[in-house]
C-alpha atoms as a PDB file:
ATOM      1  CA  UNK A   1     -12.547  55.504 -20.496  1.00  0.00           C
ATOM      2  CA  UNK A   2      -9.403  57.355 -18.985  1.00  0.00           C
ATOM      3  CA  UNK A   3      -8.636  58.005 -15.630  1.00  0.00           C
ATOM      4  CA  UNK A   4      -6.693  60.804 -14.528  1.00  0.00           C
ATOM      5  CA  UNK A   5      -5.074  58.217 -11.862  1.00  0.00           C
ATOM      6  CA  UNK A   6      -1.565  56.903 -13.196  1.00  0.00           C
ATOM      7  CA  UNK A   7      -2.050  53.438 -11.861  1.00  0.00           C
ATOM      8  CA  UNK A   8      -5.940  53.352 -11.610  1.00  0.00           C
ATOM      9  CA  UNK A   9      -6.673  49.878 -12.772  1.00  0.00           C
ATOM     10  CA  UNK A  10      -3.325  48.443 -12.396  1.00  0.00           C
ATOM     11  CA  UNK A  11      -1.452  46.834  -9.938  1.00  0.00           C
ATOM     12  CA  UNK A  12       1.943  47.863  -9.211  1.00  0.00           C
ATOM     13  CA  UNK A  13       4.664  45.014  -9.714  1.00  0.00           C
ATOM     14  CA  UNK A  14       6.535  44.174  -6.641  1.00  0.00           C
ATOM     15  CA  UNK A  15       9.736  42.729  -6.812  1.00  0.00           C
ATOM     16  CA  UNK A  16      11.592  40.816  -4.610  1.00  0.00           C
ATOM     17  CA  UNK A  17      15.457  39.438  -4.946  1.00  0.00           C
ATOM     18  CA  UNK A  18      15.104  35.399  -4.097  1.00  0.00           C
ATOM     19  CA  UNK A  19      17.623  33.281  -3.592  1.00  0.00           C
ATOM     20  CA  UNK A  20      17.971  29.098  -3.324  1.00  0.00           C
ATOM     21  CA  UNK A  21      20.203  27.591  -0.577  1.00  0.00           C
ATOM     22  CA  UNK A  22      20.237  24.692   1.112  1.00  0.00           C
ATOM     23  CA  UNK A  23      17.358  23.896   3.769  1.00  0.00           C
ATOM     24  CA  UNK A  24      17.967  23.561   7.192  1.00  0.00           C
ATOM     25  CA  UNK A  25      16.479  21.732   9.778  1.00  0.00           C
ATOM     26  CA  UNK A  26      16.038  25.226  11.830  1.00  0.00           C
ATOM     27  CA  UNK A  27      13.900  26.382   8.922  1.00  0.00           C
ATOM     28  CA  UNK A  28      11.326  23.728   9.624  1.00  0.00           C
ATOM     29  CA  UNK A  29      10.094  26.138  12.561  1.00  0.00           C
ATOM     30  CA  UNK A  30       9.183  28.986   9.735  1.00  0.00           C
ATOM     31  CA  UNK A  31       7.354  26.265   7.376  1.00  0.00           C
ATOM     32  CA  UNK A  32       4.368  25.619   8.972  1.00  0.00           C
ATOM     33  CA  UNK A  33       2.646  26.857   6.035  1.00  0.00           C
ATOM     34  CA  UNK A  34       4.343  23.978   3.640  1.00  0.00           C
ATOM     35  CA  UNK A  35       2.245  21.269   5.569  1.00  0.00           C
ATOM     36  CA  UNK A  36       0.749  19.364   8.505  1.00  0.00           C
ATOM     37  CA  UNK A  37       3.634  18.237  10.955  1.00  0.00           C
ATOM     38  CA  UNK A  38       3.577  15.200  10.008  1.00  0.00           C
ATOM     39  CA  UNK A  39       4.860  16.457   6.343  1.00  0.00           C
ATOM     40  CA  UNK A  40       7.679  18.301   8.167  1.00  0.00           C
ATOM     41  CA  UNK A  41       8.428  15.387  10.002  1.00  0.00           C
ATOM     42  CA  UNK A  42       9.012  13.598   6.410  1.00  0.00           C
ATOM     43  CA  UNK A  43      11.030  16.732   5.747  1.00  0.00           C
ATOM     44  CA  UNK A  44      12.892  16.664   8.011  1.00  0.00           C
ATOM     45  CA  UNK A  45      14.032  12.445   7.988  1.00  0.00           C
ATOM     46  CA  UNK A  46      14.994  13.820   4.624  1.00  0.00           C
ATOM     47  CA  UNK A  47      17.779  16.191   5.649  1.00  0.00           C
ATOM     48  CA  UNK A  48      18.888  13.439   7.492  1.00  0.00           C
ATOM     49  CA  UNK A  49      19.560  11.282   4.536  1.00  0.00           C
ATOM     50  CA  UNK A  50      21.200  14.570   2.756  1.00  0.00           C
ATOM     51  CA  UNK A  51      24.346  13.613   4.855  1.00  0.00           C
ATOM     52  CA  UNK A  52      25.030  10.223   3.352  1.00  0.00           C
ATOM     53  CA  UNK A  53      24.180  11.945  -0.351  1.00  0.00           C
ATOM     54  CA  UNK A  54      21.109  10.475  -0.872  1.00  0.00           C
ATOM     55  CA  UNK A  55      19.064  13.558  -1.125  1.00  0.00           C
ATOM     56  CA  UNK A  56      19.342  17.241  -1.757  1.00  0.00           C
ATOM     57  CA  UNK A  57      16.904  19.583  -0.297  1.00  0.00           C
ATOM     58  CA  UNK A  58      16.696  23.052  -1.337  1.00  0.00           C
ATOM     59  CA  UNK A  59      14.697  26.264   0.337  1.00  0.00           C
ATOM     60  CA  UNK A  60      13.998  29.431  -2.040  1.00  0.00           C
ATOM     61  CA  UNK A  61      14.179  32.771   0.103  1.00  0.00           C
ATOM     62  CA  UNK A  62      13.530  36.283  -0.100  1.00  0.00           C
ATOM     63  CA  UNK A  63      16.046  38.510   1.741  1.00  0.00           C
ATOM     64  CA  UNK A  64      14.268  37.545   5.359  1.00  0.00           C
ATOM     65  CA  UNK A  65      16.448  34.374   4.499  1.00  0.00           C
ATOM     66  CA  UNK A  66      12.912  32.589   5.655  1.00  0.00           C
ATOM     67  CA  UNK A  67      11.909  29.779   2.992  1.00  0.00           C
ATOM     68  CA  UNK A  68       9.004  30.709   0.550  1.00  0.00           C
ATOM     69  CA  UNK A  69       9.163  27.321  -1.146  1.00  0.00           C
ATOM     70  CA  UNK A  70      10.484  23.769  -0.783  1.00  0.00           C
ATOM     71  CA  UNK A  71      11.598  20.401  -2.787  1.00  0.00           C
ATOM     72  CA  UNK A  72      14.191  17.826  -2.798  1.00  0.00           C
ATOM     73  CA  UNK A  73      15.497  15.520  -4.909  1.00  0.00           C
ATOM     74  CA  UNK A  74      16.083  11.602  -4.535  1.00  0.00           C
ATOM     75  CA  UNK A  75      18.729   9.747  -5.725  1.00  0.00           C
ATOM     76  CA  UNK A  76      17.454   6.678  -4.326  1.00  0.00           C
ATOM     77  CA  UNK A  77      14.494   6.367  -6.319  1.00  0.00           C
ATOM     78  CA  UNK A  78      15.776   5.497 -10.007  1.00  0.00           C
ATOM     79  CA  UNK A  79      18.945   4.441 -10.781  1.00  0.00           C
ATOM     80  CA  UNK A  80      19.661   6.605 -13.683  1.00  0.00           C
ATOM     81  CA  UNK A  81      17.546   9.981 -12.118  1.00  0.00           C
ATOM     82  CA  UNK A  82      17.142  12.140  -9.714  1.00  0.00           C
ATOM     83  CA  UNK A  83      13.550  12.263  -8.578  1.00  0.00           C
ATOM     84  CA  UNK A  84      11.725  15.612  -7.459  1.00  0.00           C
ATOM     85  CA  UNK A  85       9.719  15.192  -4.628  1.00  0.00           C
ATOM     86  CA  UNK A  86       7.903  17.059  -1.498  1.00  0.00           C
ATOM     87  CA  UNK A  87       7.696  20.892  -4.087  1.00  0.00           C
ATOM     88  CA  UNK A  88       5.911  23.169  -2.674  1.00  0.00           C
ATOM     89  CA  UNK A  89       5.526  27.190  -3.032  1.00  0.00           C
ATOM     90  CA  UNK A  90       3.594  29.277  -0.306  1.00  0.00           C
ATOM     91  CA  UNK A  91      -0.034  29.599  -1.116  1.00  0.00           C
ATOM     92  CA  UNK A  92       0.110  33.069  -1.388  1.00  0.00           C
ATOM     93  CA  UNK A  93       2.787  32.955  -3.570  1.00  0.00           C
ATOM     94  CA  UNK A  94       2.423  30.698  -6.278  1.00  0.00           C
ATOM     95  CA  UNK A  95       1.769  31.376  -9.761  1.00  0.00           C
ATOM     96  CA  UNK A  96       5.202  33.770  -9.453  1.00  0.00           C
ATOM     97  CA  UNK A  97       7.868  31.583 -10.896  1.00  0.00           C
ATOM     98  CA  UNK A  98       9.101  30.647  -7.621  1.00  0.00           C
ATOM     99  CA  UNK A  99       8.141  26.528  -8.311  1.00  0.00           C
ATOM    100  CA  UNK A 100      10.007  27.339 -11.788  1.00  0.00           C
ATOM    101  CA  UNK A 101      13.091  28.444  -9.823  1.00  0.00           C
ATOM    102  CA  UNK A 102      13.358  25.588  -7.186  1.00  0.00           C
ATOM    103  CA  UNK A 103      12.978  23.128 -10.193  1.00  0.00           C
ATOM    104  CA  UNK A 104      15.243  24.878 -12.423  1.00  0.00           C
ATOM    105  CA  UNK A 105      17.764  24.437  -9.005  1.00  0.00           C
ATOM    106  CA  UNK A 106      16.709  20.900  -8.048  1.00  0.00           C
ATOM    107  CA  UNK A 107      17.883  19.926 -11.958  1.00  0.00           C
ATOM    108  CA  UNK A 108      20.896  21.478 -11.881  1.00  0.00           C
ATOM    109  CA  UNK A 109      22.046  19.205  -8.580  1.00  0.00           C
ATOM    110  CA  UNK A 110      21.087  16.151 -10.453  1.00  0.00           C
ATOM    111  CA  UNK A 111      23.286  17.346 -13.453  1.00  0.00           C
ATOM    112  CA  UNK A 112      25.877  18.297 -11.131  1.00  0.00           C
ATOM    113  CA  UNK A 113      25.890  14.499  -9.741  1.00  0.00           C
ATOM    114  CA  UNK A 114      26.286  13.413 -13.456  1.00  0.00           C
ATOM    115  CA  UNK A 115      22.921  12.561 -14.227  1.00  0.00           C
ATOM    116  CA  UNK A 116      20.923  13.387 -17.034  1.00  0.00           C
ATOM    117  CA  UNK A 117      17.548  12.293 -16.260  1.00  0.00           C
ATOM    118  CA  UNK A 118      14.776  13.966 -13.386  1.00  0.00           C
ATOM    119  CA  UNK A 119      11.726  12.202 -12.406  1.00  0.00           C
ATOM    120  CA  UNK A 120       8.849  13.536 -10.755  1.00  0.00           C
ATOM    121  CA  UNK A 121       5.084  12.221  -9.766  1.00  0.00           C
ATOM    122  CA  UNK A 122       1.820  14.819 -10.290  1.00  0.00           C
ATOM    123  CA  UNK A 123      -1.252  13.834  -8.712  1.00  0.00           C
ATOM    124  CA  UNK A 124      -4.059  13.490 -11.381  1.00  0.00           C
ATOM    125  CA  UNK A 125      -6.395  15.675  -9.219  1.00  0.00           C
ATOM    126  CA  UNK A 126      -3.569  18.597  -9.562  1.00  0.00           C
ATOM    127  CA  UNK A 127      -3.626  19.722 -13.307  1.00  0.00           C
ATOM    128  CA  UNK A 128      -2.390  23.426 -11.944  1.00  0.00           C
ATOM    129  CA  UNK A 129       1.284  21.586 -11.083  1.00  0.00           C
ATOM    130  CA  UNK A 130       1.187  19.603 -13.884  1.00  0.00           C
ATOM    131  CA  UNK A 131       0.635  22.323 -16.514  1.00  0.00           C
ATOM    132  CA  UNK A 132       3.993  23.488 -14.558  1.00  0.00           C
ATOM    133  CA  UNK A 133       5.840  20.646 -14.958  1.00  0.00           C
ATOM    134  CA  UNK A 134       4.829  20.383 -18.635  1.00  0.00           C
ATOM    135  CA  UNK A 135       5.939  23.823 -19.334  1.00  0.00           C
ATOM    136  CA  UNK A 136       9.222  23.284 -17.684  1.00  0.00           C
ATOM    137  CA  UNK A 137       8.743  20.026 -20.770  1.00  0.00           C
ATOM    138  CA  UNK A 138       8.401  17.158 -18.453  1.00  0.00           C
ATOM    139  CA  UNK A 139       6.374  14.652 -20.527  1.00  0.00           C
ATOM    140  CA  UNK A 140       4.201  11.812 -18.847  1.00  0.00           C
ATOM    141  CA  UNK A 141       5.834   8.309 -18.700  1.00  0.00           C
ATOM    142  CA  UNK A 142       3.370   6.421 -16.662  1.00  0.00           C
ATOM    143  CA  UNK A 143       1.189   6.147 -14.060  1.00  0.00           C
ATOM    144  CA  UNK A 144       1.136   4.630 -10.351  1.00  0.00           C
ATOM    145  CA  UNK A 145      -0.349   4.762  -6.809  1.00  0.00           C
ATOM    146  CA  UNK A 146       1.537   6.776  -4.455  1.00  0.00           C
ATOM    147  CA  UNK A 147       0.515   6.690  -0.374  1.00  0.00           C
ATOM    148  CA  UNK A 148       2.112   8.500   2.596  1.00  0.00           C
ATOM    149  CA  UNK A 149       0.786   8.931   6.146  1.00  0.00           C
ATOM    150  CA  UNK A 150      -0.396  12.677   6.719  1.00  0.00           C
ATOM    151  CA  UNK A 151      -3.434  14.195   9.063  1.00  0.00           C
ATOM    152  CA  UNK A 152      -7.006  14.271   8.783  1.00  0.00           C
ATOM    153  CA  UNK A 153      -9.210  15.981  11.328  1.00  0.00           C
ATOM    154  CA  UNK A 154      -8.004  17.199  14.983  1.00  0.00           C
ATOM    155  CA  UNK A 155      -4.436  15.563  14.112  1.00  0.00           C
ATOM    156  CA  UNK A 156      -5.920  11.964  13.610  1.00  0.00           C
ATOM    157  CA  UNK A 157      -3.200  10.294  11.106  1.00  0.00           C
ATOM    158  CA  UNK A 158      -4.499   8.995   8.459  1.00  0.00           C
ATOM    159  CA  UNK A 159      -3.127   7.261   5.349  1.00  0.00           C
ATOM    160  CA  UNK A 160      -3.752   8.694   2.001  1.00  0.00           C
ATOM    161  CA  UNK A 161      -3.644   7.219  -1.541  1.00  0.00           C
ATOM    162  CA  UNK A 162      -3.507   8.683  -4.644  1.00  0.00           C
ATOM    163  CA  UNK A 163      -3.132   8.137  -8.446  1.00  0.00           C
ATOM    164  CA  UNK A 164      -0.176   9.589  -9.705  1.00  0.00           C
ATOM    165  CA  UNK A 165       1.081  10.539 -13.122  1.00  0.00           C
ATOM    166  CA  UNK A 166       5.028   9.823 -13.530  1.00  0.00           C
ATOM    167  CA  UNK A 167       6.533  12.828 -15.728  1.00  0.00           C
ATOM    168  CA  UNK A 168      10.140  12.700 -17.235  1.00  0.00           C
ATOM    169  CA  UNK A 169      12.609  15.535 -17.866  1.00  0.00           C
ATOM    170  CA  UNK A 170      16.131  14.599 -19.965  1.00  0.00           C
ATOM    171  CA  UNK A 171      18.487  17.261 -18.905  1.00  0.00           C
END
């Protein structure tokens, strides 16, 4: 069946010019949607470290300059790697290539620091990130429990475990 309505059916594509910088500990304020506060806190004791060179952290932006999505990258981890941690796209964003685009930047600072390795953890209950991660050809290495505190209910920390799946990237 035809409809006389050019775009019945269809969704028009929207496009949007995004750029990655550098993240900055004023654009913790406009990330409450990355995270409890006690992940931004972890965020932000990670642009701490960024001025000794142990980490990079990287926001990707629309024009607003306000961050749609967040990662860093530790050089403290492995020896021989960088390792991606803390990636995250906005909720109503993802599935758009943006997580593509922050890796794709996060890999070229660990190149850029003469490394030729990145390292990055998946949580087995998380197959959506880790069908990214395998199409960006990370391949699985290992496995291990990872923990951090975050928040359960009414702000109440809590401490959370996980089982994570190690995936490896030569670049």
């Amino acid at each position: 069946m035809r409809s006389e309505e050019p775009h019945a059916g269809r969704v028009p594509a929207i496009t949007l010019k995004l750029s990655v910088r550098d993240l900055t500990r004023d654009d913790l304020a406009l990330c409450g949607w990355a995270g409890p506060p006690t992940h931004l806190t972890h965020v932000a004791s990670a642009l701490g470290r960024r001025r000794t060179g142990g980490v990079d952290y990287l926001a990707v932006c629309p024009p607003s300059g306000h961050p749609v999505a967040l990662g860093g990258v530790d050089y403290a981890v492995v020896a021989d790697a960088g390792t991606l941690w803390q990636l995250t796209v906005h909720p109503a964003l993802r599935s758009c290539g943006i997580g593509s685009m922050l890796i794709h930047a996060l890999e070229r600072r660990i190149v850029a620091r003469g490394l030729r390795r990145a390292e990055l953890s998946v949580e087995e209950d998380n197959p959506r990130a880790r069908k990214l991660y395998e199409r960006l050809e990370y391949v699985p290495c290992g496995q291990r429990v990872e923990a951090w505190d975050t928040e359960g209910p009414g702000g109440s920390p809590v401490w959370y475990e996980t089982v994570c799946t190690v995936m490896r990237k030569d670049l």
